[in-house]
Protein backbone atom coordinates (compact mmCIF):
# COMPACT_ATOMS: atom_id res chain seq x y z
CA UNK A 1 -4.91 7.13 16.64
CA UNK A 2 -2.16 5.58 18.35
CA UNK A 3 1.27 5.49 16.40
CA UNK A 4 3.27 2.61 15.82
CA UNK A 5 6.41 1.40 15.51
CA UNK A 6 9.13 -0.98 15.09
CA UNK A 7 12.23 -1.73 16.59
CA UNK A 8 15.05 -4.34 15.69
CA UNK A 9 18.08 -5.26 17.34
CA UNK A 10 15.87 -4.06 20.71
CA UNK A 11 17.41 -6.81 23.22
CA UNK A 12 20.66 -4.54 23.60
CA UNK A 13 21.74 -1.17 23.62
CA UNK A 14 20.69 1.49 20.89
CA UNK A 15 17.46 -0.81 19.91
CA UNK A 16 16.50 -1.47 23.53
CA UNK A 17 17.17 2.79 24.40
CA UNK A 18 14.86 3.31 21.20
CA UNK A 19 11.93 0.57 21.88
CA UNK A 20 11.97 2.71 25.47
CA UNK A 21 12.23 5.96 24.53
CA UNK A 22 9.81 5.96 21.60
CA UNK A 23 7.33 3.98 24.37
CA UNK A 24 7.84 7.04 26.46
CA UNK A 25 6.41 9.36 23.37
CA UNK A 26 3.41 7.56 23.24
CA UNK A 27 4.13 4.85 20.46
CA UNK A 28 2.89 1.46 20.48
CA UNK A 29 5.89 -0.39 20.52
CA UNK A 30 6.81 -3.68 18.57
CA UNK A 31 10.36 -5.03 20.19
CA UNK A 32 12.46 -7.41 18.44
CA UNK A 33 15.08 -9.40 18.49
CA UNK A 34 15.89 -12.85 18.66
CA UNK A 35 17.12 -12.54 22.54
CA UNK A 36 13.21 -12.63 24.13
CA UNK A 37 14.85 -13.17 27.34
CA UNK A 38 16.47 -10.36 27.29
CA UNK A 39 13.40 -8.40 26.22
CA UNK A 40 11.33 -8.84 29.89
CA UNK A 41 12.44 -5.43 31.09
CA UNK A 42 10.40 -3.83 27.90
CA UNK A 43 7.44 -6.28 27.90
CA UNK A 44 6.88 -4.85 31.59
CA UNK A 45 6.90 -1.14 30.27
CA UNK A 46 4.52 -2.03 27.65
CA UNK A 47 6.32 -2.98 24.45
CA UNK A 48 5.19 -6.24 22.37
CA UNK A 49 7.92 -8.46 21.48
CA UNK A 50 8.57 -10.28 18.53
CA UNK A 51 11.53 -13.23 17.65
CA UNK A 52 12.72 -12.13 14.82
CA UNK A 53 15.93 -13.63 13.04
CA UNK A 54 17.57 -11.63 9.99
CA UNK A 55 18.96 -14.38 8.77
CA UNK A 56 15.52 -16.19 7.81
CA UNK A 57 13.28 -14.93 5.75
CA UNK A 58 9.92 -16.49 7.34
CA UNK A 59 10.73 -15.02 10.41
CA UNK A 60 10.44 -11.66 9.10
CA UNK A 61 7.13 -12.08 7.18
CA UNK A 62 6.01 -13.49 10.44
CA UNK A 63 7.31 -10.06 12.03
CA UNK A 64 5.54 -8.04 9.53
CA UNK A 65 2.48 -10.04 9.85
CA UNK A 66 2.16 -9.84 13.35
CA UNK A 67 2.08 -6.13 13.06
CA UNK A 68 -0.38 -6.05 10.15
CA UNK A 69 -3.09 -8.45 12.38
CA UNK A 70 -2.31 -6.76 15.66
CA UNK A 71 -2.08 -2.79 14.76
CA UNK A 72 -2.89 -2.84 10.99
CA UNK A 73 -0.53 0.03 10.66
CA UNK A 74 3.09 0.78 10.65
CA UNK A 75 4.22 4.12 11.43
CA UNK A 76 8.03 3.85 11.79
CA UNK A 77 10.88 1.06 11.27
CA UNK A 78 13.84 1.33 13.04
CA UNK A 79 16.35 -0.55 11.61
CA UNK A 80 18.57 -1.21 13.98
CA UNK A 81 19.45 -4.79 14.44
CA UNK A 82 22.93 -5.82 12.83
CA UNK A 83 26.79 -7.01 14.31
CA UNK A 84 30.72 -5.93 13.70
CA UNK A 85 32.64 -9.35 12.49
CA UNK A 86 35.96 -8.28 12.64
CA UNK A 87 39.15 -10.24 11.37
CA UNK A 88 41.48 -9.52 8.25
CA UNK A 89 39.80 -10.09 4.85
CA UNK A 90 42.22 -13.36 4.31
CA UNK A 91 41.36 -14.84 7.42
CA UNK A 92 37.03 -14.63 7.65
CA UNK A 93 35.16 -17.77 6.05
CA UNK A 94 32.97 -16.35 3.72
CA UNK A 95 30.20 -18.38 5.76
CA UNK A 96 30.56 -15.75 8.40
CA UNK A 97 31.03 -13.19 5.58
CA UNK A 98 27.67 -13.96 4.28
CA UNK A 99 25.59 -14.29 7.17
CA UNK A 100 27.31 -10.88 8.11
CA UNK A 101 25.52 -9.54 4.94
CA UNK A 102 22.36 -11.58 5.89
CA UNK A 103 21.94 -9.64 8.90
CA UNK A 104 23.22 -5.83 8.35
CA UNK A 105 22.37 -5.82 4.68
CA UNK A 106 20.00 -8.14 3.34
CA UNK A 107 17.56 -8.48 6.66
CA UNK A 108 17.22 -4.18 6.65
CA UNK A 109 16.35 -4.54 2.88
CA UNK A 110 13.61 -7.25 3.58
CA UNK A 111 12.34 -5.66 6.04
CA UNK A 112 11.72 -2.45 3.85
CA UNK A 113 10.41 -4.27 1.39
CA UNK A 114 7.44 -5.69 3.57
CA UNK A 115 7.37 -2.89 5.05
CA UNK A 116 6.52 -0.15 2.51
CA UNK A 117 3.19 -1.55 1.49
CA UNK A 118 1.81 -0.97 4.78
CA UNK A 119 3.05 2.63 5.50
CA UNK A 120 1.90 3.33 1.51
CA UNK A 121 -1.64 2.34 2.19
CA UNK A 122 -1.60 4.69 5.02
CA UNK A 123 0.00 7.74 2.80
CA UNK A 124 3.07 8.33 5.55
CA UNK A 125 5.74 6.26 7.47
CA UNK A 126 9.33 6.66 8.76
CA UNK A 127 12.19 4.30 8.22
CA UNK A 128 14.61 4.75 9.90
CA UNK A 129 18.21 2.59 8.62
CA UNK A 130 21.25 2.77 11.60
CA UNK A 131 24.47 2.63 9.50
CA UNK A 132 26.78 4.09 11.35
CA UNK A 133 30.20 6.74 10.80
CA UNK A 134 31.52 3.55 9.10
CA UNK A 135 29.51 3.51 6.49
CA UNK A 136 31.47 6.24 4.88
CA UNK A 137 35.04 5.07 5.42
CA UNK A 138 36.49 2.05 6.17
CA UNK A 139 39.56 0.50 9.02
CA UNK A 140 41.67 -2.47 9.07
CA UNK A 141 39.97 -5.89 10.43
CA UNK A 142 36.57 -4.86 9.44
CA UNK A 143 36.03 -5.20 5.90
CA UNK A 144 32.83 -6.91 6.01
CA UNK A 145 31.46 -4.88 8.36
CA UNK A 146 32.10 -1.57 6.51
CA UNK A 147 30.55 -2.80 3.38
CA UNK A 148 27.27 -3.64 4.49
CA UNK A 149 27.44 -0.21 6.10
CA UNK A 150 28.83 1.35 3.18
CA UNK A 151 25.95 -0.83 0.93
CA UNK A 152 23.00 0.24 3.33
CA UNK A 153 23.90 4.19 2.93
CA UNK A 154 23.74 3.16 -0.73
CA UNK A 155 20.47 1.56 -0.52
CA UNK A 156 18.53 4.18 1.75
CA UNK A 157 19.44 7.00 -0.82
CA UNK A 158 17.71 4.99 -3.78
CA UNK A 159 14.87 3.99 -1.35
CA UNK A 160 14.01 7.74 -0.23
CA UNK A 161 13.76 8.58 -3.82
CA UNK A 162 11.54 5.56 -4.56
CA UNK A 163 9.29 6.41 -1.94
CA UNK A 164 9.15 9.80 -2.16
CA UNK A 165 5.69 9.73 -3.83
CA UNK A 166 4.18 8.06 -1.39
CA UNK A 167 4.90 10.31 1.60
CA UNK A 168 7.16 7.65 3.04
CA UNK A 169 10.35 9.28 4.79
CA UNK A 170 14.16 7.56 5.02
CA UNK A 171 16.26 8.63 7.52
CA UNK A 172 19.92 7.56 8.15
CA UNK A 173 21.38 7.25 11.26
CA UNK A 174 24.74 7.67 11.95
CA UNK A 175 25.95 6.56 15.38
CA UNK A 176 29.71 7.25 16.39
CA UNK A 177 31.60 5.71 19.47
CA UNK A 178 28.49 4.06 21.34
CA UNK A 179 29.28 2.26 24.52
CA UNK A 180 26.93 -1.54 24.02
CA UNK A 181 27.97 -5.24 23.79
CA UNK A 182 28.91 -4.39 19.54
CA UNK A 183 32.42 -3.65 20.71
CA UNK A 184 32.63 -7.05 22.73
CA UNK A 185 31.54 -8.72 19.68
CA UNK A 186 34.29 -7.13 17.38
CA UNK A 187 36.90 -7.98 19.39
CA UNK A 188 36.29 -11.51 20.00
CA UNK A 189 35.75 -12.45 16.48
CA UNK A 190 38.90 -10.20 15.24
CA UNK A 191 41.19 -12.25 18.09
CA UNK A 192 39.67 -15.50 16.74
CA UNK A 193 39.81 -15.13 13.07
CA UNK A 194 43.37 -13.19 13.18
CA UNK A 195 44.59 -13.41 16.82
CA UNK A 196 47.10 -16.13 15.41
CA UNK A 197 47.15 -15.43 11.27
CA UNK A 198 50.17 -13.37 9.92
CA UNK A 199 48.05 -10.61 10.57
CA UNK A 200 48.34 -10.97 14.46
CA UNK A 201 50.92 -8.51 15.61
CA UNK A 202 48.40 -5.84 14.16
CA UNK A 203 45.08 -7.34 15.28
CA UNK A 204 45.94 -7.81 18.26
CA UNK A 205 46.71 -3.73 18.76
CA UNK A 206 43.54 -3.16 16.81
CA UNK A 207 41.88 -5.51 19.25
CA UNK A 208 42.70 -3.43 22.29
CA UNK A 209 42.00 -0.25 20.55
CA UNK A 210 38.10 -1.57 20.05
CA UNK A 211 38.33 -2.81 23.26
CA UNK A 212 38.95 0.73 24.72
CA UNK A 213 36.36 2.42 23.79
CA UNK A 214 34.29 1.60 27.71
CA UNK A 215 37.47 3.69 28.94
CA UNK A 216 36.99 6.78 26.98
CA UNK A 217 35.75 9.80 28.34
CA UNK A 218 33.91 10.88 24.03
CA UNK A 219 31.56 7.66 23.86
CA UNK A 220 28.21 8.41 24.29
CA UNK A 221 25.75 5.53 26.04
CA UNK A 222 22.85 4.59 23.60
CA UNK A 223 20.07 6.65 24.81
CA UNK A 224 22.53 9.39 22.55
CA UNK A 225 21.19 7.61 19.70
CA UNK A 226 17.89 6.85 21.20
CA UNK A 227 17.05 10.29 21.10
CA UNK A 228 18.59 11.15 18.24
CA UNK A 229 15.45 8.80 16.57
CA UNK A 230 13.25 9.93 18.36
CA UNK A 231 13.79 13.91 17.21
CA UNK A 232 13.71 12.67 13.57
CA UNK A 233 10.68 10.57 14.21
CA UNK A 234 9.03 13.35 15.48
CA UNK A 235 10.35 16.37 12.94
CA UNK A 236 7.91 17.32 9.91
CA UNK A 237 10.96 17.67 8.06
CA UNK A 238 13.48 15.79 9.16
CA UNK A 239 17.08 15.76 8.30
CA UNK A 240 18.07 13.03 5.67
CA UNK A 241 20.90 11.93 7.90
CA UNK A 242 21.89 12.08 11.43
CA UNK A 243 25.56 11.78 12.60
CA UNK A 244 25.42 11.16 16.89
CA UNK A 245 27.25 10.28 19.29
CA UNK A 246 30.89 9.36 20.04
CA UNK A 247 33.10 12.08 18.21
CA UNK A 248 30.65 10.81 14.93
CA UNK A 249 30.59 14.75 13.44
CA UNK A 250 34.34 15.31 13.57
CA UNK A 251 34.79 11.57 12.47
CA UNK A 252 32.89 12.13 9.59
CA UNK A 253 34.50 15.55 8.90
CA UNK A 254 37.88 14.20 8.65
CA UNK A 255 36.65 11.38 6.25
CA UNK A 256 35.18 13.38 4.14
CA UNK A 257 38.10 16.76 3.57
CA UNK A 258 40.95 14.54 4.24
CA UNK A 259 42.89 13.21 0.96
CA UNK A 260 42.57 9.32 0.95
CA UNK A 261 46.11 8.82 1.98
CA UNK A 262 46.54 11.22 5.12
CA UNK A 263 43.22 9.45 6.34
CA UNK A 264 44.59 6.11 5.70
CA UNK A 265 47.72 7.39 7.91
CA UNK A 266 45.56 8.33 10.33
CA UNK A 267 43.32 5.02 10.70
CA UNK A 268 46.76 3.03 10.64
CA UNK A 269 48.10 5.19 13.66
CA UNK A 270 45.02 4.64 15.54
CA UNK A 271 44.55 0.92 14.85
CA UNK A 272 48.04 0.38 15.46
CA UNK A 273 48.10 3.00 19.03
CA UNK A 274 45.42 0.42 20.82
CA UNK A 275 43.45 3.37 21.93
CA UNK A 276 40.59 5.26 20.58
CA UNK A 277 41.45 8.96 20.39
């Protein structure tokens, strides 16, 4: 029987490398994303797209209910889908906070939810949640972007107890430097919300640091993390996290041996140098 699977944020970079590579392997591939357009390239190799907006609930029932009429079985959820709203904490209108929530947080979690009854029926299933390295320490400008990273490491440990009786796997995946449009994204919204705030004559460096990262010889291109899923898709026992990509192991070293202050040092010197590395 033909595996199946799942795929999020697939009109762009790690989602699109995963809906492709995991076609490759022999999956039969849902693809979404609210971009369709920008979806063509997959519908040609064989994936089956679906619009799917985080931010509204009925459009991911109707996600999840297009895969229960169509394959009547879920085998794996990659949940990759979510954005980097950057500015200082003072300066973000806690409209864009929340819908910043809506679609890294609260979207993932939804998605779980309707998920899990499927892959129970069935006695197995994979989900797999994309955090990232900064979901276990945080940087100036991007507050609410860390915290929904920070909350979704939270939430996929209680989960993969929860479903642990059920045969249902959760994997975290923890992408470092990867070069896709996220970084564009950052930096315009940190230049618009603080470009011009008190806050400018240090946004503006961490701006150009973000905006670095094409120009750096350590980030990895998506397929990195494309593969990364598809090795713990495919392991009988696979790892409960996965840190890839883009200096993510020695990131995540340093975060996690360094006292709080010398790591805050070290963030600050980065932010402030307007160059990753």
């Amino acid at each position: 029987m033909q595996k199946t699977a799942l795929v999020t944020g697939a009109s762009a970079g790690i989602g699109e490398a995963t809906a492709r590579r995991l076609l490759k392997d022999g999956y039969r591939v849902f693809a979404a994303a609210r971009r369709l357009d920008r979806m063509a390239g997959l519908a040609a190799e064989g994936a089956e797209l679906i619009d799917l907006d985080l931010t509204q609930d009925a459009s991911i029932v109707a996600a999840i209910a297009t895969i229960r009429e169509k394959a009547g079985r879920l085998d794996v959820l990659v949940n990759n889908a979510g954005y980097g709203s950057y500015g200082a904490l003072e300066d973000v209108p806690m409209a864009e906070a929340r819908r910043q929530v809506e679609v890294n947080l609260f979207g993932l979690a939804r998605l779980c939810q309707l998920s899990t009854p499927l892959m129970r029926a069935q006695g197995s299933g994979t989900i797999l949640n994309v955090t990232s390295i900064g979901g276990k320490f945080g940087e100036p400008f991007g507050a609410w972007y860390h915290a929904t990273k920070f909350a979704v490491e939270g939430l996929s440990d209680c989960l993969r107890l929860e479903l642990r009786p059920f045969g249902i796997r959760v994997v975290v995946i923890e992408p470092g430097a990867i070069r896709t449009e996220w970084g564009g994204i950052a930096v315009q919204s940190l230049i618009e919300r603080s470009g011009k705030s008190a806050y400018a004559p240090y946004a503006l460096k961490h701006a150009a640091m973000l905006g670095s990262a094409d120009n750096v010889s350590f980030v990895s291109p998506p397929e990195v993390v494309a593969d990364t899923i598809a090795r713990a898709v495919a392991a009988r026992r696979p790892r409960i996290r996965y840190a890839t990509g883009g200096g993510a192991k020695v990131f995540l070293f340093l975060a996690r041996w360094l006292p709080d202050r010398m790591l805050d040092s070290l963030m600050w010197r980065m932010s402030q140098s307007g160059k990753i590395g």
